[in-house]
N, C-alpha and C. Protein backbone atom coordinates (compact mmCIF):
# COMPACT_ATOMS: atom_id res chain seq x y z
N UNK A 1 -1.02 50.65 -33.29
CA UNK A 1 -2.25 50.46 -32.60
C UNK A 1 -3.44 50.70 -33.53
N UNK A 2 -4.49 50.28 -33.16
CA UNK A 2 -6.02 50.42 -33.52
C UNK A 2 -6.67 51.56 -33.28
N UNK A 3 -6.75 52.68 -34.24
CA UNK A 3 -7.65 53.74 -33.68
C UNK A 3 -9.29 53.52 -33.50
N UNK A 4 -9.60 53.36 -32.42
CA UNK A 4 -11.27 53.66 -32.30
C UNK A 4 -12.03 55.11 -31.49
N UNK A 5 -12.84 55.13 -31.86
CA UNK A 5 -13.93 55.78 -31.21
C UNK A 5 -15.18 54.96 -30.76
N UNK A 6 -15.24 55.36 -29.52
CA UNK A 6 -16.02 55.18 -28.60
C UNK A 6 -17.51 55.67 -28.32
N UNK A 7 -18.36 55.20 -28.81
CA UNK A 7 -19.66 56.21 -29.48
C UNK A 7 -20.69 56.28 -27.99
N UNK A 8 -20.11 55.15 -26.78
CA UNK A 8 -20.94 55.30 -26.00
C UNK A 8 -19.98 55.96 -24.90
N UNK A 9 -18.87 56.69 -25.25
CA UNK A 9 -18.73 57.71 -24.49
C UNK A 9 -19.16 58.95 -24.37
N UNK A 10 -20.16 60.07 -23.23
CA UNK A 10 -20.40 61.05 -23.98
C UNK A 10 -19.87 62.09 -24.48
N UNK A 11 -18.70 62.33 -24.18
CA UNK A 11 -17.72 63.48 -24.68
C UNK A 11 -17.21 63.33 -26.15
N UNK A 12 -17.03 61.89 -26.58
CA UNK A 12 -16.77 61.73 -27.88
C UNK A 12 -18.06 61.95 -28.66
N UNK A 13 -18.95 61.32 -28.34
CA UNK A 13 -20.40 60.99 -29.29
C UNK A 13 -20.43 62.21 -29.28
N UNK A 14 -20.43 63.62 -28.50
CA UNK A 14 -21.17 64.58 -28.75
C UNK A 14 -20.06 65.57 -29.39
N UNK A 15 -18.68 65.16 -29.37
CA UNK A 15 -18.01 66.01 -30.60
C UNK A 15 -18.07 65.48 -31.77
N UNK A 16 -18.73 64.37 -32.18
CA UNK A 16 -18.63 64.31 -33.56
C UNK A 16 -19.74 64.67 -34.28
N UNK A 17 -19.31 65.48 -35.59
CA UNK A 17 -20.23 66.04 -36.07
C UNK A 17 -20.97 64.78 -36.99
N UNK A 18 -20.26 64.66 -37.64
CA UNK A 18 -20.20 63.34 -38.62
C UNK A 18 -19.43 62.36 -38.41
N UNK A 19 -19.83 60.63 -39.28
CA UNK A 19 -19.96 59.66 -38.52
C UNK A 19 -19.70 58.40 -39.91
N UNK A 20 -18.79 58.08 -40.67
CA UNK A 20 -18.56 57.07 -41.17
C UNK A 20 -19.86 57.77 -42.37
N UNK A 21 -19.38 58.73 -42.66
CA UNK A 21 -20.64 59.70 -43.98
C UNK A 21 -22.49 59.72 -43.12
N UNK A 22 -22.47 60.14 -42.49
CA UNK A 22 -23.84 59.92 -41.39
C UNK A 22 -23.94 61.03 -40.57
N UNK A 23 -24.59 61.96 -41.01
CA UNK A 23 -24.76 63.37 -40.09
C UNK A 23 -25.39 62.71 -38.68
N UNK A 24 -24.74 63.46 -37.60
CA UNK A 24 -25.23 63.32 -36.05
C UNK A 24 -25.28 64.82 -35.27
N UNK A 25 -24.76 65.59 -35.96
CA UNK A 25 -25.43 67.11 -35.22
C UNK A 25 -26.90 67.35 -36.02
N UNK A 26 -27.83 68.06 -35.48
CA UNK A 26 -27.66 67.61 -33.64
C UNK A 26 -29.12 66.89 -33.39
N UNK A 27 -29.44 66.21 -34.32
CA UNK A 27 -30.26 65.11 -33.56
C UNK A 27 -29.77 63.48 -33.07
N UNK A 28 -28.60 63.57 -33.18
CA UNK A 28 -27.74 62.39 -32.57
C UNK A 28 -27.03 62.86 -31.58
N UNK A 29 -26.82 64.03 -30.74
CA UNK A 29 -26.16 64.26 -29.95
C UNK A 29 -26.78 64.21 -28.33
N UNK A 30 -26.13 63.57 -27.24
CA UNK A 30 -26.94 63.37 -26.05
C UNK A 30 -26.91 64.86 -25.03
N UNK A 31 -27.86 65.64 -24.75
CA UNK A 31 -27.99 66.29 -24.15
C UNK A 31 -27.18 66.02 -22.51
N UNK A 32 -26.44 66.85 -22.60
CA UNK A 32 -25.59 66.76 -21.07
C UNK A 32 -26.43 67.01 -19.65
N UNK A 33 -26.67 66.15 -18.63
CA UNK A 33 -26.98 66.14 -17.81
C UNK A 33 -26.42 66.24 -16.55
N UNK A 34 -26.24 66.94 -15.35
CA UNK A 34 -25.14 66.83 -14.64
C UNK A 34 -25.58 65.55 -13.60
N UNK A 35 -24.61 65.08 -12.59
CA UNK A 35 -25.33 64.08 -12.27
C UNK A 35 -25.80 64.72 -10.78
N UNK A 36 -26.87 63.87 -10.21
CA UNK A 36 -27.48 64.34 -9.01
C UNK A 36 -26.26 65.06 -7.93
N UNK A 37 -27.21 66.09 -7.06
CA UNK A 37 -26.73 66.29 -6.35
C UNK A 37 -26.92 65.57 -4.93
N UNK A 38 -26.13 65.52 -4.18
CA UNK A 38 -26.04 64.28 -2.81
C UNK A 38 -26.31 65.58 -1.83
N UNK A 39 -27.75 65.12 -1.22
CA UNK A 39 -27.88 66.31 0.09
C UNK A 39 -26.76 66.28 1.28
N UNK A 40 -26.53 67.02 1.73
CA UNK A 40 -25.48 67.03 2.64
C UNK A 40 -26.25 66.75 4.18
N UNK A 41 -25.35 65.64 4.70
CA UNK A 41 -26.12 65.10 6.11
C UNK A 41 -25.41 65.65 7.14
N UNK A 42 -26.53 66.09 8.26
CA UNK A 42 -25.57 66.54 9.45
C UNK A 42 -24.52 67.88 9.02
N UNK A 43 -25.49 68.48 8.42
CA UNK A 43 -24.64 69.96 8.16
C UNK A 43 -25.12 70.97 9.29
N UNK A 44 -24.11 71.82 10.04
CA UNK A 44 -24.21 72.56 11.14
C UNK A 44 -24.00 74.17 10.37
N UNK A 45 -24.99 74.83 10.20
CA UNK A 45 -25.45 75.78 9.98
C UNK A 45 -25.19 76.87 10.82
N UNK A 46 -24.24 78.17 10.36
CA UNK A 46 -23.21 79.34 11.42
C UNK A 46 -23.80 80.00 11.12
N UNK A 47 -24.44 80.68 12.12
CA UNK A 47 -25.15 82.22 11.81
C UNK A 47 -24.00 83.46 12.66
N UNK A 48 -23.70 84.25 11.16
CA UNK A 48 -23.04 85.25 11.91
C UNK A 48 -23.38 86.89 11.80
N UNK A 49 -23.06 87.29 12.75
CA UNK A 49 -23.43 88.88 12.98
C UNK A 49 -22.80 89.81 11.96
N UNK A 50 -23.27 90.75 11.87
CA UNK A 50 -22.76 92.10 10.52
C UNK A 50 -21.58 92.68 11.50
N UNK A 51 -21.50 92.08 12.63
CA UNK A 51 -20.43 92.86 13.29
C UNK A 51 -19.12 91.44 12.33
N UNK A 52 -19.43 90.26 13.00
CA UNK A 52 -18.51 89.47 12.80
C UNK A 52 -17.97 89.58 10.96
N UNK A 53 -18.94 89.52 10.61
CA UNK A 53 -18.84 89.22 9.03
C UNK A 53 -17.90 90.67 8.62
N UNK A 54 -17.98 91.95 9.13
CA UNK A 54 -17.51 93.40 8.74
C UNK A 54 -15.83 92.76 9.81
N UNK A 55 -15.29 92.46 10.50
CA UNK A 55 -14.33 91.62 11.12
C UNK A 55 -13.76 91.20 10.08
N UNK A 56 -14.16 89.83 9.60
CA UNK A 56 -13.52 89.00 8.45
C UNK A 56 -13.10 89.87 7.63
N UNK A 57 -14.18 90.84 6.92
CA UNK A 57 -13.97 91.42 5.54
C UNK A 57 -12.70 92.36 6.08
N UNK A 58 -12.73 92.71 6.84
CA UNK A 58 -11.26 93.95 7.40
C UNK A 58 -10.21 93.15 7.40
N UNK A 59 -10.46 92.06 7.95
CA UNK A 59 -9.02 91.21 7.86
C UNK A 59 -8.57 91.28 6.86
N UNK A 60 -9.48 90.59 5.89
CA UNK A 60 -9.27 90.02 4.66
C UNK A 60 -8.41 91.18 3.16
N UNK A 61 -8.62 92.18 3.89
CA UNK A 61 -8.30 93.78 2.98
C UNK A 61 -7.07 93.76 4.00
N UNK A 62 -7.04 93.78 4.86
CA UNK A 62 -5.68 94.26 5.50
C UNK A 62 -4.56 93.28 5.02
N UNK A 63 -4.97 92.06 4.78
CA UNK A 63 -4.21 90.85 4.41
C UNK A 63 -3.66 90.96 3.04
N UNK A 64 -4.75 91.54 2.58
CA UNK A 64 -4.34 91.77 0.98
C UNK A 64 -3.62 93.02 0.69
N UNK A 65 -3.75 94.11 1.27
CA UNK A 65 -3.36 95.20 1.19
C UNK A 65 -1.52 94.96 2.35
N UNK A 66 -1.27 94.24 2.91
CA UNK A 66 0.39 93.34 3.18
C UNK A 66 0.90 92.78 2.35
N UNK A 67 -0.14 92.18 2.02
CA UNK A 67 0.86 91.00 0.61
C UNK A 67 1.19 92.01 -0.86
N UNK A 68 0.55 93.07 -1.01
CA UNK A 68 0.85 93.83 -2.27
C UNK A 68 1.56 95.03 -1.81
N UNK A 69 1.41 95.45 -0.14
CA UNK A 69 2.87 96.47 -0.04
C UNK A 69 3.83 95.57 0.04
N UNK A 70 3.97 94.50 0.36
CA UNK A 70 5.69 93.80 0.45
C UNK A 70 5.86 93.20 -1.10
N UNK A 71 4.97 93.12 -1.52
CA UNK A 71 5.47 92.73 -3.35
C UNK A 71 6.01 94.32 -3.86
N UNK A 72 5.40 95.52 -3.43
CA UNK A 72 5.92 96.94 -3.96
C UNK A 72 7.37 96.73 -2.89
N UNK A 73 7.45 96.69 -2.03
CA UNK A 73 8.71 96.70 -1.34
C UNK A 73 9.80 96.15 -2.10
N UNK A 74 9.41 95.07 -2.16
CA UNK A 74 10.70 93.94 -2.67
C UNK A 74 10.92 94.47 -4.33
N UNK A 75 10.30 94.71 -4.97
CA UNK A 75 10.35 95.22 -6.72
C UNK A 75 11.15 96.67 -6.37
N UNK A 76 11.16 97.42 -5.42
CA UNK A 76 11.63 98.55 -5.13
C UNK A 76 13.19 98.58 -4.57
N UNK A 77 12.99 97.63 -4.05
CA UNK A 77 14.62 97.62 -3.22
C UNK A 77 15.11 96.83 -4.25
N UNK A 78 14.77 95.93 -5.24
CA UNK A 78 15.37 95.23 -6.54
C UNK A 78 15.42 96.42 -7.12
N UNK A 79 14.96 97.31 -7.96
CA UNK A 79 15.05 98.29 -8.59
C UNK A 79 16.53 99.47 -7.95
N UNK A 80 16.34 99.39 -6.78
CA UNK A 80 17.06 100.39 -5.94
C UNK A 80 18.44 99.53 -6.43
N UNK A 81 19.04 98.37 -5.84
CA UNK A 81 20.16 97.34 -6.03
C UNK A 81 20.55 97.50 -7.51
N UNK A 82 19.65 97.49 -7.76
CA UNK A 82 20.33 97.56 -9.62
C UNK A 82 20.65 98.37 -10.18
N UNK A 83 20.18 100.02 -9.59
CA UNK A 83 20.27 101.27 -9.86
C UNK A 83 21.78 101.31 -9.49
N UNK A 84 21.90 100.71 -8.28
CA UNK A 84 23.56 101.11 -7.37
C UNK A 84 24.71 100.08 -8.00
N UNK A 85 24.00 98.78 -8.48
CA UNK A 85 25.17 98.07 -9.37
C UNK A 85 25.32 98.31 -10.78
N UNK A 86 24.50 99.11 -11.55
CA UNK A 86 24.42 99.20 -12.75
C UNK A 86 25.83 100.45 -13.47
N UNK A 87 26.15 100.45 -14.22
CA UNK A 87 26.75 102.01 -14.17
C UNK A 87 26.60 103.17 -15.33
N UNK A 88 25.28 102.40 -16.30
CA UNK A 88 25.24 102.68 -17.28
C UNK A 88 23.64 103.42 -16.50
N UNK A 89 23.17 104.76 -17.07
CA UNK A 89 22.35 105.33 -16.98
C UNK A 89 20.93 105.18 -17.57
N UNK A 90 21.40 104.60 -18.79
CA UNK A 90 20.39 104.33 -19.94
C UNK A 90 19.90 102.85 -19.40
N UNK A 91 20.71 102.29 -19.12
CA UNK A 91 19.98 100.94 -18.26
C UNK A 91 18.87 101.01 -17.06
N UNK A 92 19.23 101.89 -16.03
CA UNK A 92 18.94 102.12 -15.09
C UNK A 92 17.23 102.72 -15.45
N UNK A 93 16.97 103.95 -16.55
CA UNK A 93 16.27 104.20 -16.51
C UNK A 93 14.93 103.31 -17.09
N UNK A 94 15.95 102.28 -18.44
CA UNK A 94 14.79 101.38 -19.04
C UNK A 94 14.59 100.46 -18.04
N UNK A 95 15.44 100.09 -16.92
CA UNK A 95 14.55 99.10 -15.75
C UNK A 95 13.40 99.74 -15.54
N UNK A 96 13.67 100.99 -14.80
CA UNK A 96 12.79 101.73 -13.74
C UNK A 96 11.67 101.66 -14.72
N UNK A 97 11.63 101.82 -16.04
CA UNK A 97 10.24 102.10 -16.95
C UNK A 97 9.97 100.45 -17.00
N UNK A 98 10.33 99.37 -17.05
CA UNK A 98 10.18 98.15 -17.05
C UNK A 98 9.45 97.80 -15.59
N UNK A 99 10.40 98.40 -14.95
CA UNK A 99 9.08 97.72 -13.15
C UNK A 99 8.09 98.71 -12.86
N UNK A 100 8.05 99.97 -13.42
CA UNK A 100 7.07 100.82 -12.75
C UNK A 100 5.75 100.20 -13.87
N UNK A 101 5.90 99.50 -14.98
CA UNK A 101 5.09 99.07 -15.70
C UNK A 101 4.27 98.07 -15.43
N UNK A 102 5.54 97.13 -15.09
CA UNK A 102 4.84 95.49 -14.17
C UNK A 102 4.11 96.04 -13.02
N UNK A 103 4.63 96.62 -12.06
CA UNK A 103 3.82 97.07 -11.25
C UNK A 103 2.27 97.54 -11.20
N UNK A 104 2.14 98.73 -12.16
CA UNK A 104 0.88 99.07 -12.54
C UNK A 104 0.17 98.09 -12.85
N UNK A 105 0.99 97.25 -14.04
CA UNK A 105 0.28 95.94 -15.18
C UNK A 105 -0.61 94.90 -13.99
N UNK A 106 0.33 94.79 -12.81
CA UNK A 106 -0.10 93.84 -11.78
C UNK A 106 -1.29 94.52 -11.18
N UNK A 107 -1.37 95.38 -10.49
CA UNK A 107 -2.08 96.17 -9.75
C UNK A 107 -3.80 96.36 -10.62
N UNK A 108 -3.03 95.96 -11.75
CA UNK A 108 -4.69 96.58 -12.86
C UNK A 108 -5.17 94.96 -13.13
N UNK A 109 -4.45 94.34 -13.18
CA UNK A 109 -5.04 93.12 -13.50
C UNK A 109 -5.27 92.09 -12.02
N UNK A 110 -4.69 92.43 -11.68
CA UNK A 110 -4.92 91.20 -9.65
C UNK A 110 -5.39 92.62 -8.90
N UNK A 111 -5.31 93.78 -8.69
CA UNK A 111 -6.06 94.96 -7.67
C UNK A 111 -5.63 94.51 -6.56
């Protein structure tokens, strides 16, 4: 095939620095513009109360605070299963230091 570049694309034109020996940074480069924004028609506007909005936010913690005790659940009863099939001691303990790690690791990085 034919390699070209496309100079009236703007993503190309504006990565090239240089140009067939022809400096184009950066007075050849096209300033990025985003394109208009489209007003939104017939938008219905919710006004809600500090009662309702303090509602949501409780949900929303209780929801999250389920989904990360049943992820500690399930890593625990895996940990537990492997403890009872394993028979080697030294195994058992480098799991337990392996999930009590992920665990934390998760907890510090997603909360």
């Amino acid at each position: 095939g034919m390699f070209q570049i496309d100079l009236n694309d703007d993503a190309v034109q504006n990565m090239l620095i240089s140009y067939n020996g022809e400096k184009r940074y950066p007075d050849k480069i096209t300033p990025y513009s985003p394109p208009p924004v489209k007003a939104a028609a017939n938008v219905e506007v919710v006004v809600k109360t500090e009662e309702e909005l303090l509602a949501e936010a409780n949900i929303a913690q209780q929801q999250s605070f389920l989904k990360n005790s049943q992820f500690a659940s399930v890593a625990a009863a895996a940990l537990l299963l492997f403890g009872v099939t394993a028979g080697d001691h030294d195994s058992v303990a480098l799991m337990s230091s392996f999930a009590l790690a992920g665990i934390a690791g998760y907890q510090v990085v997603w909360g």
